[in-house]
Protein backbone atom coordinates (compact mmCIF):
# COMPACT_ATOMS: atom_id res chain seq x y z
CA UNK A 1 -7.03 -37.12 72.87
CA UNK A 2 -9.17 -34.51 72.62
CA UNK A 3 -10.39 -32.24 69.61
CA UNK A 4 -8.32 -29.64 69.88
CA UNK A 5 -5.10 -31.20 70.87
CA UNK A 6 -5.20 -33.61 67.97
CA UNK A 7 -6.37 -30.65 65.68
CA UNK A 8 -2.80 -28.38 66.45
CA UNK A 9 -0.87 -31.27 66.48
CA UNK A 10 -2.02 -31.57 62.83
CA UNK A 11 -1.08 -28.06 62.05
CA UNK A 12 1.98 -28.50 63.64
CA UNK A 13 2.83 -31.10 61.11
CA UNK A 14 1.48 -28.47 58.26
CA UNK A 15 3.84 -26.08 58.79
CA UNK A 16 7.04 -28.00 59.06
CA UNK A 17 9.21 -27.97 55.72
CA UNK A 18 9.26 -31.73 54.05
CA UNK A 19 12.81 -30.97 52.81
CA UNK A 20 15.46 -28.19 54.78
CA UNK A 21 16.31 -25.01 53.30
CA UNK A 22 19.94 -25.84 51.95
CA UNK A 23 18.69 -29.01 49.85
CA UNK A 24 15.98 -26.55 48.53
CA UNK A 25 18.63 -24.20 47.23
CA UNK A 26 21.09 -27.06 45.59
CA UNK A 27 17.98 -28.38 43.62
CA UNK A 28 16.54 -24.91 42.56
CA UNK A 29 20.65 -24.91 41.14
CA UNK A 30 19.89 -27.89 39.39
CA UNK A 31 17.30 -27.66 38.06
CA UNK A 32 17.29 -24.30 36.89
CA UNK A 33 21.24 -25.04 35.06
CA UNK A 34 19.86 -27.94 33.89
CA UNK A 35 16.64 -25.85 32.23
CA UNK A 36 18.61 -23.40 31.11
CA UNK A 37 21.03 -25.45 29.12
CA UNK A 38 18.50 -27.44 27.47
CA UNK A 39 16.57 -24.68 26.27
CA UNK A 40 19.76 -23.30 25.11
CA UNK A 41 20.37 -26.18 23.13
CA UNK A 42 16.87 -26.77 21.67
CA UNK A 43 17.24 -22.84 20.51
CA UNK A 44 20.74 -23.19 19.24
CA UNK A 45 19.47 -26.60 17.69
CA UNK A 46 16.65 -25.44 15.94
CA UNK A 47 17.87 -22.01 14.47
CA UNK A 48 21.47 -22.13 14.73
CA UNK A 49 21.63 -18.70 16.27
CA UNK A 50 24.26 -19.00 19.26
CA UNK A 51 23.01 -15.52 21.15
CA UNK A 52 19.36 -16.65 20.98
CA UNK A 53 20.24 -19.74 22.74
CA UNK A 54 22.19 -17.93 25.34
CA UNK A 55 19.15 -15.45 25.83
CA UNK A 56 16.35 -17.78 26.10
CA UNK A 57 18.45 -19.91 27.92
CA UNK A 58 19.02 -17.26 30.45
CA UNK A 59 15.62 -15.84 30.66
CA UNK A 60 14.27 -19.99 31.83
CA UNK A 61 16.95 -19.96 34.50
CA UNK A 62 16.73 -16.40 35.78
CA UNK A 63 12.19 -17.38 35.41
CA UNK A 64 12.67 -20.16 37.72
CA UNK A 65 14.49 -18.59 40.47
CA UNK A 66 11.89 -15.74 40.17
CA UNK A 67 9.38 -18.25 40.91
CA UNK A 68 11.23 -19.30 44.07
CA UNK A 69 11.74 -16.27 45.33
CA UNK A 70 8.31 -14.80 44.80
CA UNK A 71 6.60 -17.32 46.65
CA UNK A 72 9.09 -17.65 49.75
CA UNK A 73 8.11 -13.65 49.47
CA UNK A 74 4.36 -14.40 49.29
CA UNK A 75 4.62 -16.78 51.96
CA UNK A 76 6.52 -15.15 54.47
CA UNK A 77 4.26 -12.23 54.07
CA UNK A 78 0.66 -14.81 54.80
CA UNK A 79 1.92 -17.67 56.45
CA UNK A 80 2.27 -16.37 59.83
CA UNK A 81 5.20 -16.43 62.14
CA UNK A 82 6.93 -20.32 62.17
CA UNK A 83 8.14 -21.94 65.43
CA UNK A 84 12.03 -23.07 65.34
């Protein structure tokens, strides 16, 4: 094969997804529920003030999807156009 075939076959294989967009979304649930009930708890468990458990619960699972969603925005506005 030549250079240049073997080089865009390579990209190619960059810019396909490793898992697909559904299973992306159930474990961004996951593990954002799961974050956000843990840090409840460790707040709630430590100072024994229910509403500051439920806030800083809230503001790790609302941080995490913010994360997600920011960089499918930064992405889709510099990675280029992808082939279906």
């Amino acid at each position: 094969m030549t250079k240049t075939k073997n080089n865009k076959q390579e990209n190619e294989m960059q810019r396909k997804p490793w898992i697909a967009w559904k299973t992306g979304l159930k474990a961004m649930t996951i593990v954002s529920i799961s974050l956000a009930l843990w840090v409840g708890w460790q707040v709630v468990a430590t100072e024994g003030n229910i509403g500051k458990g439920v806030l800083w619960g809230l503001i790790f699972g609302v941080s995490t999807w913010l994360v997600f969603v920011g960089m499918n925005y930064f992405h889709s506005l510099f990675g280029g156009k992808t082939k279906k």
